[in-house]
Structure formats: structure tokens, C-alpha cells
C-alpha atoms as a PDB file:
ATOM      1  CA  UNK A   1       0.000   0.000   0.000  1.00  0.00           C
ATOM      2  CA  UNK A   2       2.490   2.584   0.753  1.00  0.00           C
ATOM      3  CA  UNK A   3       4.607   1.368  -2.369  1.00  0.00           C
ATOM      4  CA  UNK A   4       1.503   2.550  -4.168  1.00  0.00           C
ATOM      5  CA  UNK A   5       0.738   5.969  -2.332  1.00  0.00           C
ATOM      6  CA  UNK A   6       4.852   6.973  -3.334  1.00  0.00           C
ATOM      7  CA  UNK A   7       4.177   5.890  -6.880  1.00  0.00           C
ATOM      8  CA  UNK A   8       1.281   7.827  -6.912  1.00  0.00           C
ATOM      9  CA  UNK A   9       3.022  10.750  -5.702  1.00  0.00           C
ATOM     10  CA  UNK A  10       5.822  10.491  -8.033  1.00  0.00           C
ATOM     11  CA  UNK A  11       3.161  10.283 -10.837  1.00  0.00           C
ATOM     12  CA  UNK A  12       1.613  13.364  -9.983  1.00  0.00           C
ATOM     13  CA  UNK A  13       5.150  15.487  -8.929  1.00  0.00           C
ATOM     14  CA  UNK A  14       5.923  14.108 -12.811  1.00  0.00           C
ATOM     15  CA  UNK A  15       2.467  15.874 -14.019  1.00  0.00           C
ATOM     16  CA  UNK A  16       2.930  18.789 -11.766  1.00  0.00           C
ATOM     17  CA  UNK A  17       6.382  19.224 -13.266  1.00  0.00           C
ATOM     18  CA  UNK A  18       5.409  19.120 -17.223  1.00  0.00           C
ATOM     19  CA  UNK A  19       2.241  21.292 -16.616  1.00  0.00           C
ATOM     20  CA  UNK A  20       4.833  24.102 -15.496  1.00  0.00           C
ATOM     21  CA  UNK A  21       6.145  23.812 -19.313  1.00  0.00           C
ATOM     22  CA  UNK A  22       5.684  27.255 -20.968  1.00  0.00           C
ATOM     23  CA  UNK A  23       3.763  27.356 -24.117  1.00  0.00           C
ATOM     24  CA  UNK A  24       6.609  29.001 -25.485  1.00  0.00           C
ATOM     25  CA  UNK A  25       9.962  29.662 -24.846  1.00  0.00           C
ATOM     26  CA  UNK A  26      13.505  31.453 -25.969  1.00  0.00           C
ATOM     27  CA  UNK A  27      16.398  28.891 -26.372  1.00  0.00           C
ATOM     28  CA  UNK A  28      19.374  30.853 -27.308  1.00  0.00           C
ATOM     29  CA  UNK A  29      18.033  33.155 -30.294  1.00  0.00           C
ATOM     30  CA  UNK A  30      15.292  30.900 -30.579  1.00  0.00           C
ATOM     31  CA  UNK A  31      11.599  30.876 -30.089  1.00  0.00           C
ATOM     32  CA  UNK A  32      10.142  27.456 -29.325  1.00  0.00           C
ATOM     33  CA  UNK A  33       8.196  24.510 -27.409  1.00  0.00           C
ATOM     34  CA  UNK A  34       8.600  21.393 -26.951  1.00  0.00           C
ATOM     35  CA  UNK A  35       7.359  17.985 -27.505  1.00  0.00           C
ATOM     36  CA  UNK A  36       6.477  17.407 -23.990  1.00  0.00           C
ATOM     37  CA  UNK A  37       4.483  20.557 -23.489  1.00  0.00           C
ATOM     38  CA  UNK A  38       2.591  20.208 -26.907  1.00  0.00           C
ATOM     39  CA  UNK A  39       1.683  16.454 -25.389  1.00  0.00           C
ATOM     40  CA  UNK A  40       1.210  18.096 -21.904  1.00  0.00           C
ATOM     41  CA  UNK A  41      -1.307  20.758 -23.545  1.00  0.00           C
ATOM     42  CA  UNK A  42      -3.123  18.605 -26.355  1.00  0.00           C
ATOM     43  CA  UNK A  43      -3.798  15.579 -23.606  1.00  0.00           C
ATOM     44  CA  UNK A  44      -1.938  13.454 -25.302  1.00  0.00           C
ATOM     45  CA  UNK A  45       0.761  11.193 -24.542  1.00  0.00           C
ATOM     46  CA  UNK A  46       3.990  11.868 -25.046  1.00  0.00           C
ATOM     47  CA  UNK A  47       5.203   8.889 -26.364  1.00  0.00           C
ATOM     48  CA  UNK A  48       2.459   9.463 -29.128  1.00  0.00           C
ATOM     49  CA  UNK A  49       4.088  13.140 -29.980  1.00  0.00           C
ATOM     50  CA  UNK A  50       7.428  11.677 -30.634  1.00  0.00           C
ATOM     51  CA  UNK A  51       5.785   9.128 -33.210  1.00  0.00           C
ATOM     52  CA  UNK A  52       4.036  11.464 -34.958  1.00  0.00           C
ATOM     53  CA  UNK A  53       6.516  13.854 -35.063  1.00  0.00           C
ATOM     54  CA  UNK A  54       9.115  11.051 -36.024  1.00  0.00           C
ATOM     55  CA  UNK A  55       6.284  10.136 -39.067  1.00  0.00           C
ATOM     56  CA  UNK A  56       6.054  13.480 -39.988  1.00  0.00           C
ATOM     57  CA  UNK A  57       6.347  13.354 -44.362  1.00  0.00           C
ATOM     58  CA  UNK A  58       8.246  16.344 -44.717  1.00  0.00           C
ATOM     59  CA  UNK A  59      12.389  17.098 -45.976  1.00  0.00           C
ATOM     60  CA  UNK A  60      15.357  16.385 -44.399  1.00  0.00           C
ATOM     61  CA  UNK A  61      15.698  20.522 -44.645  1.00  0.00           C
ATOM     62  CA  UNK A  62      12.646  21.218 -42.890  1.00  0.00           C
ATOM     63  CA  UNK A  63      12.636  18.556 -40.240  1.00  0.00           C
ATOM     64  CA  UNK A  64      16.340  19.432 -38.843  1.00  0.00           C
ATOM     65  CA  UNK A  65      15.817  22.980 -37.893  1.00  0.00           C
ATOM     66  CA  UNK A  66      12.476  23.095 -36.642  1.00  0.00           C
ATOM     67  CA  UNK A  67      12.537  19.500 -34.728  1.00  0.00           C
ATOM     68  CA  UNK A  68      15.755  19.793 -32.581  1.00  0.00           C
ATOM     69  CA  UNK A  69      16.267  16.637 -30.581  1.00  0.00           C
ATOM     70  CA  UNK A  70      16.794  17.203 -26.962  1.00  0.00           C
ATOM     71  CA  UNK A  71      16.347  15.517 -23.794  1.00  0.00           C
ATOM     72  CA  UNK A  72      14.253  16.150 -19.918  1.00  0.00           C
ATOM     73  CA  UNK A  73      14.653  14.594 -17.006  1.00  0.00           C
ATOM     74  CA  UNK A  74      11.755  13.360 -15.172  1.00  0.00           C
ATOM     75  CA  UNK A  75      10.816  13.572 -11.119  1.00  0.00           C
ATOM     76  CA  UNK A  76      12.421  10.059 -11.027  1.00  0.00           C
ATOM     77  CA  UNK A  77      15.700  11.325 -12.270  1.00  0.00           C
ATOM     78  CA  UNK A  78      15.129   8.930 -15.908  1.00  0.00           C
ATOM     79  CA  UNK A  79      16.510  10.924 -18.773  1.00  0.00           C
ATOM     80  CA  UNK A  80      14.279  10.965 -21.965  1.00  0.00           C
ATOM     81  CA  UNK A  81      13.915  12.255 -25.302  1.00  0.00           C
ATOM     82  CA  UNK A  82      11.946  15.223 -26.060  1.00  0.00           C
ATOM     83  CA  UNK A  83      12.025  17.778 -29.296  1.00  0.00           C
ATOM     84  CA  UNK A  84      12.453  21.394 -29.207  1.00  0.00           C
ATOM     85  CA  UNK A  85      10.376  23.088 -31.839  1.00  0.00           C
ATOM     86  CA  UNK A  86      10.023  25.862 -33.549  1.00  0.00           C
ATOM     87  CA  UNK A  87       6.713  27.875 -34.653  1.00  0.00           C
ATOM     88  CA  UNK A  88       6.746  26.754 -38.429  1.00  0.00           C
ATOM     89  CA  UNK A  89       7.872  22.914 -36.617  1.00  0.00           C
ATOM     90  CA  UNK A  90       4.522  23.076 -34.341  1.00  0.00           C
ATOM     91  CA  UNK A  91       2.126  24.479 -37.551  1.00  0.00           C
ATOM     92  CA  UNK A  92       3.032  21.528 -39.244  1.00  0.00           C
ATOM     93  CA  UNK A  93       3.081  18.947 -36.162  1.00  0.00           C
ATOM     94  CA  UNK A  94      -0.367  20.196 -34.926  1.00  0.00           C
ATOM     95  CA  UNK A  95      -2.170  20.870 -38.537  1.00  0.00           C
ATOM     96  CA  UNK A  96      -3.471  17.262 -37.687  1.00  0.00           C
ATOM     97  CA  UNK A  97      -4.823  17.886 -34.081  1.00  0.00           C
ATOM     98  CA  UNK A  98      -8.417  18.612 -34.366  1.00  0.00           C
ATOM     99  CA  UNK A  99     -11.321  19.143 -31.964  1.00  0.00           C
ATOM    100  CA  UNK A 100     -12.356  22.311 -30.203  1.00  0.00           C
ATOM    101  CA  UNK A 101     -10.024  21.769 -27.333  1.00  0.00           C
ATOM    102  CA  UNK A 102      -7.383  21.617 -29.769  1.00  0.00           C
ATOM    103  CA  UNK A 103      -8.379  24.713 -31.737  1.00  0.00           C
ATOM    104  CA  UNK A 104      -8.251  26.845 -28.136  1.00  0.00           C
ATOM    105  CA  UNK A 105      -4.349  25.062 -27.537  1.00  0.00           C
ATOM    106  CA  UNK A 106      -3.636  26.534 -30.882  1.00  0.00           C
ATOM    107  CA  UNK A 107      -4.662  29.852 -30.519  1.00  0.00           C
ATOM    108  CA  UNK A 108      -3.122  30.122 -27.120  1.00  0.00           C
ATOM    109  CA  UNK A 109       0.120  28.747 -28.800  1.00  0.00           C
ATOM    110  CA  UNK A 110       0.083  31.448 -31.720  1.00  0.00           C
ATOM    111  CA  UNK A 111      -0.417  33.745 -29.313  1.00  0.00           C
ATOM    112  CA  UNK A 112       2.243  32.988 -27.065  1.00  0.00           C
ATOM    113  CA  UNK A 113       4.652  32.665 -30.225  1.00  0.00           C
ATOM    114  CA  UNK A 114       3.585  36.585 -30.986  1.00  0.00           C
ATOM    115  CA  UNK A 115       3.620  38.202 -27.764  1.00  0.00           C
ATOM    116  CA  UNK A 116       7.758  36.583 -27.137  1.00  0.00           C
ATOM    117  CA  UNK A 117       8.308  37.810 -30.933  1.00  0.00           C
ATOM    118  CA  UNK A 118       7.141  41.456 -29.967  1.00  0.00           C
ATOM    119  CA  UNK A 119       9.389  40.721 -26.626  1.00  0.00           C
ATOM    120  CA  UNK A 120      12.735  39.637 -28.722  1.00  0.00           C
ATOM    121  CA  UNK A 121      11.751  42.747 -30.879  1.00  0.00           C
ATOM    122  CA  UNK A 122      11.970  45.003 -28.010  1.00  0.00           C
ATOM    123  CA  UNK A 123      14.999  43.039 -27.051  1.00  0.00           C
ATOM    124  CA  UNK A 124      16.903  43.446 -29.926  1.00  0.00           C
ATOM    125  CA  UNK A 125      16.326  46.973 -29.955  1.00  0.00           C
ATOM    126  CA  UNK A 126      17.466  47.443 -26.016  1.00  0.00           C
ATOM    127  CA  UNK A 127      20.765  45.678 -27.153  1.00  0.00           C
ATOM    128  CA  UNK A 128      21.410  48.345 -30.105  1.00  0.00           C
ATOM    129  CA  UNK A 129      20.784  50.588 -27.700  1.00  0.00           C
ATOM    130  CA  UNK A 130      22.890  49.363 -25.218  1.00  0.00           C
ATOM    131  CA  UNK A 131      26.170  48.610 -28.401  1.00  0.00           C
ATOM    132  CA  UNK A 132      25.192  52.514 -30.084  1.00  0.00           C
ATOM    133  CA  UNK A 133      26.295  53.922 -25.874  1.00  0.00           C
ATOM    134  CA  UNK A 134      29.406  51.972 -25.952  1.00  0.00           C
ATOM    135  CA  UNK A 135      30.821  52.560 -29.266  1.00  0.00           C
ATOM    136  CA  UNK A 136      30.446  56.350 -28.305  1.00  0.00           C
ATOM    137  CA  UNK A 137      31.371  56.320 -25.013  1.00  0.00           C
ATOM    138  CA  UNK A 138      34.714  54.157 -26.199  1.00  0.00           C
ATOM    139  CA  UNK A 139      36.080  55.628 -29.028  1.00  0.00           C
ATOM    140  CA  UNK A 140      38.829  52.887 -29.354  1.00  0.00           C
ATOM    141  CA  UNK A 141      36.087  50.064 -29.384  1.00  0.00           C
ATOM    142  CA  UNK A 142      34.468  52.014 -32.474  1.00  0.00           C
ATOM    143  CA  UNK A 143      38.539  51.521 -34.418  1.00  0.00           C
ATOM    144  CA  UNK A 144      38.563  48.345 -33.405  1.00  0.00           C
ATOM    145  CA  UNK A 145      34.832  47.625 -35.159  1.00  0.00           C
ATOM    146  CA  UNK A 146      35.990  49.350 -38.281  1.00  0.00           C
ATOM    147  CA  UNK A 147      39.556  47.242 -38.460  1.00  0.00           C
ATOM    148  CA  UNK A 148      37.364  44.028 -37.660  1.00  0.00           C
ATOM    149  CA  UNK A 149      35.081  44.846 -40.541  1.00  0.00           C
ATOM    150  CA  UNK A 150      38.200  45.303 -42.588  1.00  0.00           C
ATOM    151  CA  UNK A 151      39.617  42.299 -42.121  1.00  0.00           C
ATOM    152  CA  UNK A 152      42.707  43.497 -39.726  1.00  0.00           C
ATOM    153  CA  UNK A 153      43.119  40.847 -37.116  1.00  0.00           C
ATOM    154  CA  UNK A 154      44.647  41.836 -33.708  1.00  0.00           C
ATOM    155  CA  UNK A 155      48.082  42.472 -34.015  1.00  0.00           C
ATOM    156  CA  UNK A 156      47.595  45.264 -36.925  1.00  0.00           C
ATOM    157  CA  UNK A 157      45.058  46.888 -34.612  1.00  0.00           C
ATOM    158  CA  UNK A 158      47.627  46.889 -32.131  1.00  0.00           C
ATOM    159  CA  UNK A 159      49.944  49.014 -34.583  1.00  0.00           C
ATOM    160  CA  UNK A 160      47.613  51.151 -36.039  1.00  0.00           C
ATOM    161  CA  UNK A 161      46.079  52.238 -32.915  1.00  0.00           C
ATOM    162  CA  UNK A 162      49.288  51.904 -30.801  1.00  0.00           C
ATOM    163  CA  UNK A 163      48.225  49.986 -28.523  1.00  0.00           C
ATOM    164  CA  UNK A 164      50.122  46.615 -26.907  1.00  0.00           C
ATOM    165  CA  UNK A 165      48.146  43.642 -28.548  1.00  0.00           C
ATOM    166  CA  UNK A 166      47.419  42.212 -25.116  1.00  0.00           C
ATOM    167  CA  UNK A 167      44.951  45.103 -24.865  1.00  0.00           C
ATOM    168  CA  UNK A 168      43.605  45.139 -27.705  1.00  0.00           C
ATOM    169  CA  UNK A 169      43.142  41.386 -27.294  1.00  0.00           C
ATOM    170  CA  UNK A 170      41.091  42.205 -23.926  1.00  0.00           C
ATOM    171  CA  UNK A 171      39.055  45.182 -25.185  1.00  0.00           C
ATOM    172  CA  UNK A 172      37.972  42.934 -28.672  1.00  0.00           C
ATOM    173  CA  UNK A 173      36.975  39.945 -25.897  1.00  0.00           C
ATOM    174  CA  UNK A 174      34.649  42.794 -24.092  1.00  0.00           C
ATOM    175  CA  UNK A 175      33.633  43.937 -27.805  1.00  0.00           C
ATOM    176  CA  UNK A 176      32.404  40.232 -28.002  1.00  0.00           C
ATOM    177  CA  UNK A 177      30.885  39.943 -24.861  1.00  0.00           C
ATOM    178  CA  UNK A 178      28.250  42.962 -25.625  1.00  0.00           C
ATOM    179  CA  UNK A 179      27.904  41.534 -29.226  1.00  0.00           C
ATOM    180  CA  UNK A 180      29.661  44.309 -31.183  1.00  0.00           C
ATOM    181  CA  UNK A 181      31.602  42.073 -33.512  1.00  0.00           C
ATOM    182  CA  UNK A 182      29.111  39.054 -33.918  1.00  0.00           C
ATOM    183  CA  UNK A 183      25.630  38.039 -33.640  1.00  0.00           C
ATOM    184  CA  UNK A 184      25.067  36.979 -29.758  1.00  0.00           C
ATOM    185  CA  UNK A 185      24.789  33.231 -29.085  1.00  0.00           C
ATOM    186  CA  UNK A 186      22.141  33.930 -25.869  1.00  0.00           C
ATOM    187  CA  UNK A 187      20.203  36.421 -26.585  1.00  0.00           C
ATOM    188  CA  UNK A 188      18.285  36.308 -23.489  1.00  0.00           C
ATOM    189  CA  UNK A 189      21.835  36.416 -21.461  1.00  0.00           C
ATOM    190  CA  UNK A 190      22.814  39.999 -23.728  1.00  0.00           C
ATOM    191  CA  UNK A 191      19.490  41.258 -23.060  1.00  0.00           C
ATOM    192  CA  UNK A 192      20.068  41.130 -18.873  1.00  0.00           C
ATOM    193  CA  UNK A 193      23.139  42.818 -19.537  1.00  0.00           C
ATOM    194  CA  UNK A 194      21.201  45.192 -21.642  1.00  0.00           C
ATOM    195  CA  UNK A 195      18.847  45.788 -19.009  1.00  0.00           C
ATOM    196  CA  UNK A 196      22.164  46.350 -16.128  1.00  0.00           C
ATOM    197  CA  UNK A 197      23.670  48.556 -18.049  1.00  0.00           C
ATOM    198  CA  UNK A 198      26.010  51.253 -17.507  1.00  0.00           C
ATOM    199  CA  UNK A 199      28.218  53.009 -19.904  1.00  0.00           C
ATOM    200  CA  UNK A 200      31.682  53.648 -17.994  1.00  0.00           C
ATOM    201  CA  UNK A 201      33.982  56.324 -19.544  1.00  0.00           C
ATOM    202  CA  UNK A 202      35.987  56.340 -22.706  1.00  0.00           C
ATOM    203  CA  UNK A 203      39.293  54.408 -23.380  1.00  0.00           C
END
């Protein structure tokens, strides 16, 4: 009896724990669900996501961006397999999933794909912001931009702006770190620094 009362519980920590799935979420400079809160939302199993998203009939070019393979542990510590997908991925999974429930689920989902869109929107323009302050508040970091976009690497910067390349080696890893000199890799990570901002003086 008490075997059953702590598999019980586990089985409804494991519910409690996929029902706090967001609809939608940002993972690195994307915008997506996953398989196990499309299964969580639609009432259906998850095992019976993965098939039909493994049966899906569409291209090798489609399928590999917009189903990423991932994995989630469960309350029991078991780690299984889950996709990550993206808005065009989940059109296509859920143009089969009928029913008025279903029809609410996908409104709710478009929604939710919309509103964090307007969000990264606003993002992205906080983090121009943010890059416009520092190029003018360090005039060196706007040379080293310009000898980047030329092509210089860091020992020519070094020389033209006579500077010791160790420096100009740490300012370019700063440059990086506000995503100056190349597309950020967590967008959600540049947009906290963003947010903390502070533009210190000129170098």
C-alpha cells in the first residue's frame, strides 16, 4: 500500500512538473516549445508526440531545424527524449490535431509565439541601444569595429592604434561579450546585460 501511495506521488510530482512547461519559450536566439508541453497541452501522450513527429512526411531541410532533438529529465531522475520546436515545426506537427479543445491550444500557442516575438523585438532593440552607448562612449572600441570589418586581425590593430596587442586582445573579448563584432549566441543572457547597463567612460 504505501509502495503505491509513493508511486502515486511520483506520478503526480511528474504531471505537476510538465504542466509548469511554458507554451513558449527562448532557447538561445530561438523561439520554441517542446514535444512534452505540446503532449502536456493537447492531452496526449507523449510517447504518441514523438511518433508522430518522427512520421512526420516532410524534408530532411525542414525537419532538422524546426525538430531539434533534446532531452528532460523526469521527477524520477530517468533521462528521456523530447524535441524542441520551432513555430513553423509546431504548424506543421499540430495541422493534424483537431477538436475544439485543440483549436483553443492553438490559438493560445500562436499567441504565445507573438507576444515573445514582440518581446525579442523590443529586445533586440534594447541591445542596439545598449552597443550605439558603448561605441560612443569608447572611441577605441568604435577603431577596433571598423579594423574588424576590414579584415585586420589583432596584431595590426595593435599598430595602427598603438596599442600593446594584449589590450587590444582584452578590449575585442569585451567587444564580443556585448555583441559588437558578432551576432550573440544567448540572446536572453545579452538582453540582462542590456537591461544592467552602464556606460563607464571612454578608453
Amino acid at each position: 500500500m504505501t509502495n503505491t501511495i509513493k508511486s502515486a506521488t511520483k506520478l503526480q510530482a511528474q504531471k505537476h512538473n510538465q504542466g509548469q512547461q511554458p507554451l513558449v519559450r527562448l532557447s538561445g536566439n530561438r523561439l520554441i516549445t517542446t514535444s512534452l508541453a505540446v503532449s502536456n497541452h493537447f492531452s496526449k501522450k507523449h510517447k504518441h508526440v514523438l511518433e508522430a513527429i518522427e512520421r512526420l512526411e516532410c524534408s530532411r531541410e525542414f525537419r532538422e531545424p524546426n525538430f531539434r532533438p533534446t532531452s528532460y529529465i523526469t521527477s524520477q531522475g530517468k533521462k528521456l527524449p523530447m524535441y524542441e520546436i520551432t513555430r513553423d515545426g509546431f504548424m506543421f506537427l499540430c495541422m493534424g490535431f483537431t477538436g475544439a479543445a485543440a483549436a483553443r491550444w492553438k490559438e493560445k500557442y500562436i499567441i504565445a509565439f507573438n507576444t515573445l516575438e514582440q518581446s525579442l523585438h523590443q529586445n533586440t532593440v534594447n541591445i542596439e541601444q545598449m552597443q550605439t552607448k558603448l561605441l560612443t562612449a569608447k572611441p577605441l572600441w568604435k577603431k577596433i569595429k571598423r579594423y574588424k570589418q576590414l579584415g585586420l586581425n589583432n596584431v595590426e590593430i595593435a599598430k595602427l592604434t598603438e596599442r600593446h596587442k594584449i589590450t587590444i586582445s582584452k578590449h575585442v573579448r569585451e567587444m564580443e561579450r556585448f555583441g559588437i563584432l558578432q551576432p550573440p549566441k544567448n540572446l536572453a543572457k545579452m538582453q540582462q546585460l542590456a537591461l544592467n547597463f552602464q556606460p563607464s567612460k571612454g578608453v
